[in-house]
Structure formats: C-alpha cells, structure tokens
N, C-alpha and C. Protein backbone atom coordinates (compact mmCIF):
# COMPACT_ATOMS: atom_id res chain seq x y z
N UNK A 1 102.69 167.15 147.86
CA UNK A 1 102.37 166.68 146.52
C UNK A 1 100.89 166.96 146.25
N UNK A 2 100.67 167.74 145.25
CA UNK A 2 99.29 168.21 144.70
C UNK A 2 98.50 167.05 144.10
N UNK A 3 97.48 167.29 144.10
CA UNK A 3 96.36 166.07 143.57
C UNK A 3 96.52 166.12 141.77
N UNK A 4 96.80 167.35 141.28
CA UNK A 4 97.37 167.24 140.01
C UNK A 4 98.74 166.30 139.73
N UNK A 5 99.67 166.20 140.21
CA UNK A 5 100.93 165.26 140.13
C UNK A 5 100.29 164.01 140.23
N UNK A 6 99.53 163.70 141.42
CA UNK A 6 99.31 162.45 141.23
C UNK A 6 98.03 161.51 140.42
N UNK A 7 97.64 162.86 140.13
CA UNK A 7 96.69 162.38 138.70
C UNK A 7 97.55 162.02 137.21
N UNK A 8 98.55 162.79 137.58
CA UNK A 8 99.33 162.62 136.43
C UNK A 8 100.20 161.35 136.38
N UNK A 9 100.63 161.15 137.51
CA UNK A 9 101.26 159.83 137.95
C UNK A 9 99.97 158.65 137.46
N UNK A 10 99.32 158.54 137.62
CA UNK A 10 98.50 157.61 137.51
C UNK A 10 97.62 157.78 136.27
N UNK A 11 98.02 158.87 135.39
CA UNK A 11 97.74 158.94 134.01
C UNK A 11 98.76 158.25 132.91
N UNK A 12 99.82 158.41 133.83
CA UNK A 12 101.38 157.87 132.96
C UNK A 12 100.77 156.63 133.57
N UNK A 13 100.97 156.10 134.53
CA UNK A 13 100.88 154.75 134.60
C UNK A 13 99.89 153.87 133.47
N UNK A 14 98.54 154.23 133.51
CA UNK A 14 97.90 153.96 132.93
C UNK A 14 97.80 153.70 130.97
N UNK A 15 98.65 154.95 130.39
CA UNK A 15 98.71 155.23 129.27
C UNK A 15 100.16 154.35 129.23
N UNK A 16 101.13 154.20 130.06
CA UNK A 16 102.12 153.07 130.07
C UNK A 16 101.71 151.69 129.76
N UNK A 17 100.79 151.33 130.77
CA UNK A 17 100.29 150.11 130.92
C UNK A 17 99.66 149.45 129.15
N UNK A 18 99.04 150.65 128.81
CA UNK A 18 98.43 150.13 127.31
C UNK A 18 99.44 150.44 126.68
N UNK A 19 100.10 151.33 126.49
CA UNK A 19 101.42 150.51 125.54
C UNK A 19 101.66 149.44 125.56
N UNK A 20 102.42 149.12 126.82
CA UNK A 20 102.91 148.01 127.11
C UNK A 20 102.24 146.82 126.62
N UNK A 21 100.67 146.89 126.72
CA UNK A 21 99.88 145.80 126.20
C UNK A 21 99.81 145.81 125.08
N UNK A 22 99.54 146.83 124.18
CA UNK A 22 99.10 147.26 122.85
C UNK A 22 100.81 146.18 122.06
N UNK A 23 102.15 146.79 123.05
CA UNK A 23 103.29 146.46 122.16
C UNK A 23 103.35 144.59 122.31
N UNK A 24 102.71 144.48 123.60
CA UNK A 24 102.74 142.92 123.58
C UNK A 24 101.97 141.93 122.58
N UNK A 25 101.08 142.35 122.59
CA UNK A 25 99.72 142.23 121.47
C UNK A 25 100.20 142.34 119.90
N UNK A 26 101.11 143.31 119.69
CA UNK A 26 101.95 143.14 118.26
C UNK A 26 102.85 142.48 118.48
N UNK A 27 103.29 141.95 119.36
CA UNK A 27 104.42 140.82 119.47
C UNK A 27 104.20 139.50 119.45
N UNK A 28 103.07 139.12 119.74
CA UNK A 28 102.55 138.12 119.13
C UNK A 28 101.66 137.84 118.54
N UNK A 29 101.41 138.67 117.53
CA UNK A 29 100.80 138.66 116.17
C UNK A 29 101.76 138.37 115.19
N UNK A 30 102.76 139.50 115.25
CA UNK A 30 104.43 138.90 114.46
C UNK A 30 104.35 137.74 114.56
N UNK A 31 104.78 137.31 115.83
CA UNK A 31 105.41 135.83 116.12
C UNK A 31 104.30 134.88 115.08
N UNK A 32 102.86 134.60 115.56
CA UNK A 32 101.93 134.13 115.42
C UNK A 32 101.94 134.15 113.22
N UNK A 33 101.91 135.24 113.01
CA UNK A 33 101.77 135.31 111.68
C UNK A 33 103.66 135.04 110.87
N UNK A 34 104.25 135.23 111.61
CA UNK A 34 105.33 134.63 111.14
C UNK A 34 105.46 133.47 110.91
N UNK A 35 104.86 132.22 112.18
CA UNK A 35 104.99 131.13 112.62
C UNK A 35 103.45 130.26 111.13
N UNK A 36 102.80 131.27 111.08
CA UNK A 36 102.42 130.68 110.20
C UNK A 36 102.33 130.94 108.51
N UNK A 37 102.84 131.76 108.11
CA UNK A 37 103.67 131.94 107.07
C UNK A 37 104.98 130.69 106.90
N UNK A 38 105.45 130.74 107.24
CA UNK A 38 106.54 129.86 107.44
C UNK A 38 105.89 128.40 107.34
N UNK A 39 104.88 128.12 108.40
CA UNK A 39 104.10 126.92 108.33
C UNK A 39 103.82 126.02 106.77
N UNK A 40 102.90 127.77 106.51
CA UNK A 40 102.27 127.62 105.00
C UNK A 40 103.17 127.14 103.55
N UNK A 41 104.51 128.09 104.19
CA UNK A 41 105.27 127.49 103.26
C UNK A 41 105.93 125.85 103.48
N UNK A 42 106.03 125.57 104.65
CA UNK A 42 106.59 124.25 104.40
C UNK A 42 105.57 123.14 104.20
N UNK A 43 104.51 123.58 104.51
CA UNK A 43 103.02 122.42 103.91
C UNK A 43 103.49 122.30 102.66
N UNK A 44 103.61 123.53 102.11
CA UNK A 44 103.35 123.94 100.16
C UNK A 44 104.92 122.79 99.41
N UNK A 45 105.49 122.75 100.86
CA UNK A 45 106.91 122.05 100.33
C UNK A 45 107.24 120.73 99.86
N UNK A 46 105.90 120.19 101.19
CA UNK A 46 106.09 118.74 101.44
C UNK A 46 104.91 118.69 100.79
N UNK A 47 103.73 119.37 100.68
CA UNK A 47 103.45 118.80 99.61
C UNK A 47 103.74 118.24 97.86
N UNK A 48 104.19 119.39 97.74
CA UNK A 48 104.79 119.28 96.01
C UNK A 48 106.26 118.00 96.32
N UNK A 49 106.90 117.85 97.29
CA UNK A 49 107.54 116.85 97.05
C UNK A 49 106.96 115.04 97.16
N UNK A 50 106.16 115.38 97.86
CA UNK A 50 105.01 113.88 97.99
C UNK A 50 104.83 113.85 97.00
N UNK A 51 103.92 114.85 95.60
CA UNK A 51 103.54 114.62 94.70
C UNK A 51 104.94 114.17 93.61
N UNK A 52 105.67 115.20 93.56
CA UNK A 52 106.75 114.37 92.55
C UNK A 52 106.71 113.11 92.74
N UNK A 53 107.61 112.24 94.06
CA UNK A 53 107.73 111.33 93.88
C UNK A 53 106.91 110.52 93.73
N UNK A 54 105.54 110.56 94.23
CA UNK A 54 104.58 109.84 94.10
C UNK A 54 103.64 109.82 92.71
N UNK A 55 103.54 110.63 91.81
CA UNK A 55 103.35 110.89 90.70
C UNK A 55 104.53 110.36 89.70
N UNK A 56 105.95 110.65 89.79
CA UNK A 56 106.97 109.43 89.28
C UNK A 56 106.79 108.21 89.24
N UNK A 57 106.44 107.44 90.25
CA UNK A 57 106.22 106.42 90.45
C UNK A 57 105.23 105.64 89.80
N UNK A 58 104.02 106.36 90.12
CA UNK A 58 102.96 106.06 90.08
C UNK A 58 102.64 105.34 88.14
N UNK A 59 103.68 107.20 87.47
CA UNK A 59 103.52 106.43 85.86
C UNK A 59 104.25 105.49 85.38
N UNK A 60 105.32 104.79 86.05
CA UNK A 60 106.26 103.46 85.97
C UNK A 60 105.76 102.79 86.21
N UNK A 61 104.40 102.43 86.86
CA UNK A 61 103.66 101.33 86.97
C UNK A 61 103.62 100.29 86.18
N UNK A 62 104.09 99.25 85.62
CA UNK A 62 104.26 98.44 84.52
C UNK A 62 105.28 98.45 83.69
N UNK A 63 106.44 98.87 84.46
CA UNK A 63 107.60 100.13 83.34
C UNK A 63 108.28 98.77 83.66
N UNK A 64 109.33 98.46 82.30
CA UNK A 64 110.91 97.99 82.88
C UNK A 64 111.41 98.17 81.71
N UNK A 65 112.66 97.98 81.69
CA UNK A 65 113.94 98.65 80.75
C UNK A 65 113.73 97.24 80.16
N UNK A 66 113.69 96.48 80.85
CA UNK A 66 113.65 94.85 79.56
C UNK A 66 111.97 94.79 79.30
N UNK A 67 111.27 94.80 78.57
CA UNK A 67 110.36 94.75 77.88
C UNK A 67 109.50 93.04 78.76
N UNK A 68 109.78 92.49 78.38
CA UNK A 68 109.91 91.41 78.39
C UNK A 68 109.42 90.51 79.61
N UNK A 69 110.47 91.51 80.27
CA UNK A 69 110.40 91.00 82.38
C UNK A 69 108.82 91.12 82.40
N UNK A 70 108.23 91.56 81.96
CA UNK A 70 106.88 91.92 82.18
C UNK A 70 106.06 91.74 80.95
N UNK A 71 105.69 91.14 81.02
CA UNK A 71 105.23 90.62 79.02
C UNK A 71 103.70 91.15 79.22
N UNK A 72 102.94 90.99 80.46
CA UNK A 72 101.78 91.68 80.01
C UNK A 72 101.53 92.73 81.29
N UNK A 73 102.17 94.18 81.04
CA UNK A 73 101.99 95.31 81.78
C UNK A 73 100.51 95.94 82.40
N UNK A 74 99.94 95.28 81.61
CA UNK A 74 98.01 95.37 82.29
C UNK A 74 97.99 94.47 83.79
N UNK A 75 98.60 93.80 84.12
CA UNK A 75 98.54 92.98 85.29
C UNK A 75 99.55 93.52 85.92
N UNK A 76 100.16 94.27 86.14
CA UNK A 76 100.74 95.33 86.78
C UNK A 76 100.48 95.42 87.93
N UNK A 77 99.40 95.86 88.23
CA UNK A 77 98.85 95.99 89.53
C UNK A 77 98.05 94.97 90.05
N UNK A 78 98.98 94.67 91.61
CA UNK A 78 98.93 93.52 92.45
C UNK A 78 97.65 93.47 93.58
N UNK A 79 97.46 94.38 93.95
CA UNK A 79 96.47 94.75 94.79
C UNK A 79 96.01 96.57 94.74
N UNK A 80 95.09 96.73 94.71
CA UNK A 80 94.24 97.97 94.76
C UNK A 80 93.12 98.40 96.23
N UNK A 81 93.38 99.36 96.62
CA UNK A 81 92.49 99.47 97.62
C UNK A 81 92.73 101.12 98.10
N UNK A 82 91.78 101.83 98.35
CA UNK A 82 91.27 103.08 98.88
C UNK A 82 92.82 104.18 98.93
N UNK A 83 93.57 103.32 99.92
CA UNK A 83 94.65 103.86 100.58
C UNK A 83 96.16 102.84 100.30
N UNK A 84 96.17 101.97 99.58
CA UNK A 84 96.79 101.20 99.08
C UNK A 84 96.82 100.64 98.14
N UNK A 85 98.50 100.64 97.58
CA UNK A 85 98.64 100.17 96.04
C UNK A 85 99.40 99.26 95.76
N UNK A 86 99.85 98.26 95.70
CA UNK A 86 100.94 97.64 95.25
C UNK A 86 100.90 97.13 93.55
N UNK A 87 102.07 97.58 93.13
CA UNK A 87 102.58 96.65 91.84
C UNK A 87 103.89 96.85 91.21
N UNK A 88 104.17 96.32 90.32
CA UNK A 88 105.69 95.65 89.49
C UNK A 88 105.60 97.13 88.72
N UNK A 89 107.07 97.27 88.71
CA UNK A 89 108.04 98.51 87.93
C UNK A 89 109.41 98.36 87.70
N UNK A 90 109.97 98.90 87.53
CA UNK A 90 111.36 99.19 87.18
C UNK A 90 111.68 100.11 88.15
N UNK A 91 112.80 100.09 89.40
CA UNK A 91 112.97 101.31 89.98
C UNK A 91 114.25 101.53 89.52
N UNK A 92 115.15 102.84 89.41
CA UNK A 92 115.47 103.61 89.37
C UNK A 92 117.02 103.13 90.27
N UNK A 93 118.08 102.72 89.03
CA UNK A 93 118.40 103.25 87.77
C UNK A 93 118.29 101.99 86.55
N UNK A 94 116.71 101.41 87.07
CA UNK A 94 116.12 100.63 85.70
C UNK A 94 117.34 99.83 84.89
N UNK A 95 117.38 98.93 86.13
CA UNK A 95 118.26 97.85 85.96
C UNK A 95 117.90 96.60 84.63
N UNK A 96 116.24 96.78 84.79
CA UNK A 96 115.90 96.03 83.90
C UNK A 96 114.69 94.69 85.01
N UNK A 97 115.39 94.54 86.19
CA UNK A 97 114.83 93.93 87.18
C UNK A 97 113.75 94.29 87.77
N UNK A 98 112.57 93.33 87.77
CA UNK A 98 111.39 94.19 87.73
C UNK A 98 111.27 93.90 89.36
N UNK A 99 110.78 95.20 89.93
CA UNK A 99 110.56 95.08 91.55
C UNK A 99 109.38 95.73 91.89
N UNK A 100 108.71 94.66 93.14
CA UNK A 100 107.71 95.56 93.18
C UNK A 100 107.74 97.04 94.39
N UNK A 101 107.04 97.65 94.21
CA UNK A 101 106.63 98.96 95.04
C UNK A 101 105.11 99.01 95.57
N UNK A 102 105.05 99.61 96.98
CA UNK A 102 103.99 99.42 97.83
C UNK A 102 103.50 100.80 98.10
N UNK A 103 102.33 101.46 97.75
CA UNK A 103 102.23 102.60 98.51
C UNK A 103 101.07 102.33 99.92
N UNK A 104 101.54 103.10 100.84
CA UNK A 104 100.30 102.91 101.70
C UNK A 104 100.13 104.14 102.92
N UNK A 105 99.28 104.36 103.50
CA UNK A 105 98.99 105.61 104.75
C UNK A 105 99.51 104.98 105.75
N UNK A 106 100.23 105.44 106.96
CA UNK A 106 100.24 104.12 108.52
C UNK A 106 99.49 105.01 109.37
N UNK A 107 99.09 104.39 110.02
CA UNK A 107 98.22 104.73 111.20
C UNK A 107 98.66 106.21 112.58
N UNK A 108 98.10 107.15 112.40
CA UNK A 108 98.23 108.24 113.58
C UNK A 108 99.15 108.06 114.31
N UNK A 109 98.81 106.68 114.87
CA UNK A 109 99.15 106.40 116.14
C UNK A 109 101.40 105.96 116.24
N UNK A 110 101.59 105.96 114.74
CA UNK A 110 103.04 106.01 114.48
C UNK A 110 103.70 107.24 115.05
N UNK A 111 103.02 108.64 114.75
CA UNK A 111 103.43 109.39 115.06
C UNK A 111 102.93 110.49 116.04
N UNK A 112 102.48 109.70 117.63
CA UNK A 112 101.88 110.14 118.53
C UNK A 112 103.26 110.99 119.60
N UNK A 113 104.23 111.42 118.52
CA UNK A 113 105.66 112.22 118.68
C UNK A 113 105.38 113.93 118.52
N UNK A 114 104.40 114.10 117.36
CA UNK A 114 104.63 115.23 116.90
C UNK A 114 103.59 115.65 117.60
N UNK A 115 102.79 117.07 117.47
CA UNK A 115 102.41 117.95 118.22
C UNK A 115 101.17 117.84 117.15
N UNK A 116 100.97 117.57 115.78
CA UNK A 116 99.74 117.18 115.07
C UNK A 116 99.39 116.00 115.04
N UNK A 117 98.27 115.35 116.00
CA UNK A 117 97.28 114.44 115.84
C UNK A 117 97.40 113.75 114.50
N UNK A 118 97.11 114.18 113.58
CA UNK A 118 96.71 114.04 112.51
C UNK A 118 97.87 113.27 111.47
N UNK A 119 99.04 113.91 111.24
CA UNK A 119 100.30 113.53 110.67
C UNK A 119 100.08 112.36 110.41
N UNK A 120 100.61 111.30 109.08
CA UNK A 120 100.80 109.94 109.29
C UNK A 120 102.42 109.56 108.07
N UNK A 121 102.75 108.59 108.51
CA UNK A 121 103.68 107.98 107.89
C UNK A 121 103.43 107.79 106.47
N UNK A 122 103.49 108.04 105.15
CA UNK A 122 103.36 107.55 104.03
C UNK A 122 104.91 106.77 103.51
N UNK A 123 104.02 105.25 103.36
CA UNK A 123 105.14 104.33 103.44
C UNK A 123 105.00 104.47 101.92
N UNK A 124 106.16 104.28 101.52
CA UNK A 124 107.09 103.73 100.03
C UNK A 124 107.64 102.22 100.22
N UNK A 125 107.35 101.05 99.90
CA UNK A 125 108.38 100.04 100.24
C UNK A 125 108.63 99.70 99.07
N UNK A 126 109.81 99.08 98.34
CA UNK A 126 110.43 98.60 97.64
C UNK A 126 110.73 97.20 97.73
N UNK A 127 110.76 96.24 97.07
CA UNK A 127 110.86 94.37 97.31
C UNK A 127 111.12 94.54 99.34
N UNK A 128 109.79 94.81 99.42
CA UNK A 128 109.70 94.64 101.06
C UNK A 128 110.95 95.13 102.19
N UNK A 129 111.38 96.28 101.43
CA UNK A 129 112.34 97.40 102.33
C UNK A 129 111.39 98.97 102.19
N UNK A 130 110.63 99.15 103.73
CA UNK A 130 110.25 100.36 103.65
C UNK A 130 110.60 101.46 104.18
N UNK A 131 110.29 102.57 103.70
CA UNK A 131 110.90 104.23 103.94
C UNK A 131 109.95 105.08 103.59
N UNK A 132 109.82 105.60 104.88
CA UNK A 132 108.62 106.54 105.18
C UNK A 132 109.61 107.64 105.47
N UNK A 133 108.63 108.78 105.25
CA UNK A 133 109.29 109.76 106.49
C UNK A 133 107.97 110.84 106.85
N UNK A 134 108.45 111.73 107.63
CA UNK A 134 107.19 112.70 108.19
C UNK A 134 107.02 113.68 107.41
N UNK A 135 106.52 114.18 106.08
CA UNK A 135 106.09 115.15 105.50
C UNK A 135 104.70 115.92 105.61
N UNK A 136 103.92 115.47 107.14
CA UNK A 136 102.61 116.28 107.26
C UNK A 136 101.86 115.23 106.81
N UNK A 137 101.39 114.02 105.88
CA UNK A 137 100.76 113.83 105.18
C UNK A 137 99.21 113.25 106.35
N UNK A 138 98.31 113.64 105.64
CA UNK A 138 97.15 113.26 106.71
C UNK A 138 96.19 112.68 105.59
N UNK A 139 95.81 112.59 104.52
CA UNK A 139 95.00 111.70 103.81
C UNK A 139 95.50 111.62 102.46
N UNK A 140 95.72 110.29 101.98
CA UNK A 140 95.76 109.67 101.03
C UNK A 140 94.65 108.37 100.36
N UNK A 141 94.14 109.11 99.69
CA UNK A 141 93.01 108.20 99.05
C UNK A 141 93.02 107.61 97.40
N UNK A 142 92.77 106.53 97.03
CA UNK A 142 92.90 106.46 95.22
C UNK A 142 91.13 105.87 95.39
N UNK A 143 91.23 106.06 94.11
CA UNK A 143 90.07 105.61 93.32
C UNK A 143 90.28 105.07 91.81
N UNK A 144 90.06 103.96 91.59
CA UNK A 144 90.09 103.55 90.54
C UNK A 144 89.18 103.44 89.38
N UNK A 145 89.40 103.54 88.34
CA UNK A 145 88.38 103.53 87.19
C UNK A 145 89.02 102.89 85.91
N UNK A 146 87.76 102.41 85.26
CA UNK A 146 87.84 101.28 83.97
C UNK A 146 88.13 101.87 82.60
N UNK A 147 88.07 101.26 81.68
CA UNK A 147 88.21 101.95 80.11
C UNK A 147 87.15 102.78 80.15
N UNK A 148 85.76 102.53 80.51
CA UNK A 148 84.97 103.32 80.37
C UNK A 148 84.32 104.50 81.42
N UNK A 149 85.27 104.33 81.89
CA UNK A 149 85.66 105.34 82.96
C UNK A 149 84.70 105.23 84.34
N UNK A 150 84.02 104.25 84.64
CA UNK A 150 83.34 103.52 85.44
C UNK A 150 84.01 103.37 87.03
N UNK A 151 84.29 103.81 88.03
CA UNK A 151 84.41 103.64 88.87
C UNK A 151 84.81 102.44 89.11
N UNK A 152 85.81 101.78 89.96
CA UNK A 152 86.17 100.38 90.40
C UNK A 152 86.07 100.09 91.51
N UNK A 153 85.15 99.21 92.66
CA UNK A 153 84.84 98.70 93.72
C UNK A 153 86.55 98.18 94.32
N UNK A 154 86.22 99.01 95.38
CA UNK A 154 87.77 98.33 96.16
C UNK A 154 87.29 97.57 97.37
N UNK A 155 88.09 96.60 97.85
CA UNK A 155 89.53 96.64 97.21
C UNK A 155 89.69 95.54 96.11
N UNK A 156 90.60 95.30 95.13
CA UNK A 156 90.86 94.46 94.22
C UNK A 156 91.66 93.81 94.43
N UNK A 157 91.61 92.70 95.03
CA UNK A 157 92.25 91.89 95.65
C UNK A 157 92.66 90.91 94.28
N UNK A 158 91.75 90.25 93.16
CA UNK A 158 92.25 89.63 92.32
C UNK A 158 93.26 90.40 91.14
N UNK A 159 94.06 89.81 90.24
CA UNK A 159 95.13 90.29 89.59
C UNK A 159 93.80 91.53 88.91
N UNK A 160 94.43 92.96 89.32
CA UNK A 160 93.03 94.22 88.58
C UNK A 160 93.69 94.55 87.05
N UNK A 161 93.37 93.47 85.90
CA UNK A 161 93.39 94.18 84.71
C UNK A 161 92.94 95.25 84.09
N UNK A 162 91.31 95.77 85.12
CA UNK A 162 90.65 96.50 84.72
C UNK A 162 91.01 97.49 85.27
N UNK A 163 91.93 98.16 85.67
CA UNK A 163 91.97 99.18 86.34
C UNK A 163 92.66 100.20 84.79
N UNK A 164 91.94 101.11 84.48
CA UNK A 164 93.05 102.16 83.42
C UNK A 164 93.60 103.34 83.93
N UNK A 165 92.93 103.96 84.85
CA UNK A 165 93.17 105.15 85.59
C UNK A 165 92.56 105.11 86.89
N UNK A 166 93.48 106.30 87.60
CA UNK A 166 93.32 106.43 88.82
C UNK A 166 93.36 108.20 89.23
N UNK A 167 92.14 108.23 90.34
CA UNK A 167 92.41 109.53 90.66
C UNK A 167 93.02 109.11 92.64
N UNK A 168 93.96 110.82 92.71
CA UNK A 168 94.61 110.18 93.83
C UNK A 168 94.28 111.67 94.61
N UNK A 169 94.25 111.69 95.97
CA UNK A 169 93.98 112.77 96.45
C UNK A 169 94.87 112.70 98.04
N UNK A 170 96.01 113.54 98.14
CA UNK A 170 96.78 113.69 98.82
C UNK A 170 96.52 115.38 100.01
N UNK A 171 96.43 115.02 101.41
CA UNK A 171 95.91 116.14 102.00
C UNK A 171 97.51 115.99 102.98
N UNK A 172 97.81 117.79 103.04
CA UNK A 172 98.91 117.50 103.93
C UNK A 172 98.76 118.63 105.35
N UNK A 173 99.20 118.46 105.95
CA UNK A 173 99.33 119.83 106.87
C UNK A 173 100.72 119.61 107.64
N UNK A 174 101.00 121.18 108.59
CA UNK A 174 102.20 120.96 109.01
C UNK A 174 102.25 120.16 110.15
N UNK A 175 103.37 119.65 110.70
CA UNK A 175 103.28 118.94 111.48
C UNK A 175 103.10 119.56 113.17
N UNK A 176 103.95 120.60 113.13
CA UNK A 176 103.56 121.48 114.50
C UNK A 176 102.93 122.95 114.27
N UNK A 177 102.21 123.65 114.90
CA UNK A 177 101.80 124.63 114.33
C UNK A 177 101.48 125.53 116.21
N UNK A 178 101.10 127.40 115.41
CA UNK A 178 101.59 127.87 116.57
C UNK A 178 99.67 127.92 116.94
N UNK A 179 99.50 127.83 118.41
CA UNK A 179 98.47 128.01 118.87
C UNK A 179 97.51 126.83 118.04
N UNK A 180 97.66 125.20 117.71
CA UNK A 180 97.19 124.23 117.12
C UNK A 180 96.54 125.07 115.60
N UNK A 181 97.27 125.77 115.28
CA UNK A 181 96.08 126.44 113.85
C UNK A 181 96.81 125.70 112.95
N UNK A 182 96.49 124.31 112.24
CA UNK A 182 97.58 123.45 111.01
C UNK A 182 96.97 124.04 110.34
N UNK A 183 98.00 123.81 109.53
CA UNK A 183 97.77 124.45 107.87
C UNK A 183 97.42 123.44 107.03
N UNK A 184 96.28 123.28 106.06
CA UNK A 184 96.03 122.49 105.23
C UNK A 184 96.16 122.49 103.69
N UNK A 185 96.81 121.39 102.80
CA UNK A 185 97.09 121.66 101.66
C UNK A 185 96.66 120.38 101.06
N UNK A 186 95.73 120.43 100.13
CA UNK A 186 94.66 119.47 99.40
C UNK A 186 95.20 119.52 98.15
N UNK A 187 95.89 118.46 97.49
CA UNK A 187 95.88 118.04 95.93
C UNK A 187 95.66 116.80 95.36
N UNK A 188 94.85 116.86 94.04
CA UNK A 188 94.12 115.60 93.25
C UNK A 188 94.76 116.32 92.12
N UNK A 189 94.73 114.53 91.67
CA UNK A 189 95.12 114.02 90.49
C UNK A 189 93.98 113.29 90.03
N UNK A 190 93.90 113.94 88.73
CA UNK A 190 92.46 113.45 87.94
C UNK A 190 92.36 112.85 87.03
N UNK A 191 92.45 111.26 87.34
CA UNK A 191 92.58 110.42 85.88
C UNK A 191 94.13 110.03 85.39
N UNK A 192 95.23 109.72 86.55
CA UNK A 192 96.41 109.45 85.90
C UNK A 192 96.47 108.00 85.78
N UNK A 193 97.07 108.03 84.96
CA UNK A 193 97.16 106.83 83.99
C UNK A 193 98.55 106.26 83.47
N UNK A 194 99.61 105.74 84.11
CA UNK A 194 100.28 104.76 83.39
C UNK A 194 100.43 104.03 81.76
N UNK A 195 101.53 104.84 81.29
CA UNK A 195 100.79 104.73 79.55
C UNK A 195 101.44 102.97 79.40
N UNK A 196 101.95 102.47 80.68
CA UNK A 196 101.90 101.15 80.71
C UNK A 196 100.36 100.24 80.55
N UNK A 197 99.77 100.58 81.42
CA UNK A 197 98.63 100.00 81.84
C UNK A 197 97.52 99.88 80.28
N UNK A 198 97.56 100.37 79.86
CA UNK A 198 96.79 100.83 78.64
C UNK A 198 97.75 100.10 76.99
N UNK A 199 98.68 99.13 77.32
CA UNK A 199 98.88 98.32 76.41
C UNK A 199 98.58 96.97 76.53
N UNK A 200 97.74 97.07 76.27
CA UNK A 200 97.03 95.54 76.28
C UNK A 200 96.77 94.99 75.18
C-alpha cells in the first residue's frame, strides 16, 4: 500500500468527519429553530387568550342583567392592588345574580413542575371557586387611575370609588423551551375602563 492511498484514506476520513459534523450542526439548528418557532407561536396563543378573557371580564366590572342588584356600580370594586383585583359582576349567562370575581398572580413556587422557573398560575375565582390553569403567564401588574387621570396608591383596601381606569400589563412566556431560550410576549392595556364604573 502506497503512501498516496493512505493519504487518501485519511483525506476521506477527514472530509467524512466534517460532513458528518457540518450535517449534525444542521440538525440541530432545525430542531432548535423549529422548537422555537413553535414556542413563539404558542406564547402568541396563550397570550391573546389570557387577554380575551381577561379583558371580557375586566369590562363587566359592575355589569348585571338586573340593574338594580347593584344600584351603585362605582363601588364595584372590592379591593385593588398591583397584582390583584376583586369585584361584583354578572357572570356569564347573566343570570341577573350578582357574583363576585377575583383576579390574582400565585406564586412560582405552584409550578416548580414545569421546566420554566418563571411560569405562574393566574387565578380566576368566581363566589370563591378557583380555576387557574398554566398559560406561561409570568407578570401581571394593574395600575389604577382617577377621573383625572392621577395615578392611584395601592393597595385600596377601602370600598375604591375612585378608581375610573386601569392600565394592565400581562407578560407571558412558554412554559418549556429548547436549550432554556423562553420566549417572551409583553401586552398593555392602556386606560381600560368599565363603562360601568363611570356611572356615577
């Protein structure tokens, strides 16, 4: 065997070897950019569905099918604070029975299951029956403001007449992601307002 063959042998090997790497290296880039495409889209999912329902809700604030059940809809809201809301509505299919609804963040540590740190429970409770589920959500913040659009010191622990609007800012990411890269999806609401709250 000539020293040419086995230069050549060990030229194939070599020019093998970087294929081999080069094809591995696009194989998980695919994977990797697949895994987060896919990611991106289900952030984009759970986010826009947090917001429906939570934006539904949010303008029933003072709502009921009997007028009445609620004679002054400005006192609506029971408690106010950063990351928590409670007050009286009408839920759905607006029986007329006014019930209250709770929004609130739960703590990390609920869902020390998933593979994101971060994830938390966003509770919904209804006359003190709650239902959360895992949609990514990692910050939920409100801020409240007056007729004159004045900022409101939280939390408001006394009955908050003064509250007219609220801005709300919902951050989500996915819950597992490939190589820890989460995906983040940031939306505010600027100034929503309950066209309850504003009959006074």
């Amino acid at each position: 065997m000539g020293i040419a063959v086995i230069l050549d042998i060990v030229g194939s090997i070599i020019i093998g070897g970087m294929l081999l790497l080069t094809l591995f290296r696009m194989n998980v880039t695919a994977t990797q950019n697949t895994f987060n495409f896919s990611g991106e889209l289900i952030v984009q999912e759970n986010l826009v569905t947090t917001i429906e329902v939570l934006e539904y809700d949010f303008r029933k604030i003072g709502y009921c099918e009997e007028p009445f059940n609620i004679p002054n809809p400005a006192r609506a809201i029971l408690f106010a604070d950063t990351s928590r809301l409670v007050f009286l509505t009408d839920v759905w299919p607006h029986d007329g029975i006014v019930d209250t609804m709770e929004y609130y963040l739960g703590p990390a540590s609920e869902l020390s299951g998933t593979p994101n740190p971060n994830d938390k429970f966003l509770y919904r409770i209804i006359n003190d029956v709650p239902s959360a589920v895992n949609l990514g959500v990692t910050m939920f913040k409100i801020k409240y403001f007056g007729v004159l659009n004045e900022e409101l010191t939280t939390p408001i622990t006394t009955v908050p007449t003064g509250v007219f609007s609220m801005q709300i800012d919902i951050g989500v990411e996915n819950t597992a992601a490939y190589n820890e890269e989460y995906r983040f999806a940031f939306w505010r609401q600027v100034r929503l307002a309950s066209r309850n709250l504003t009959n006074r």
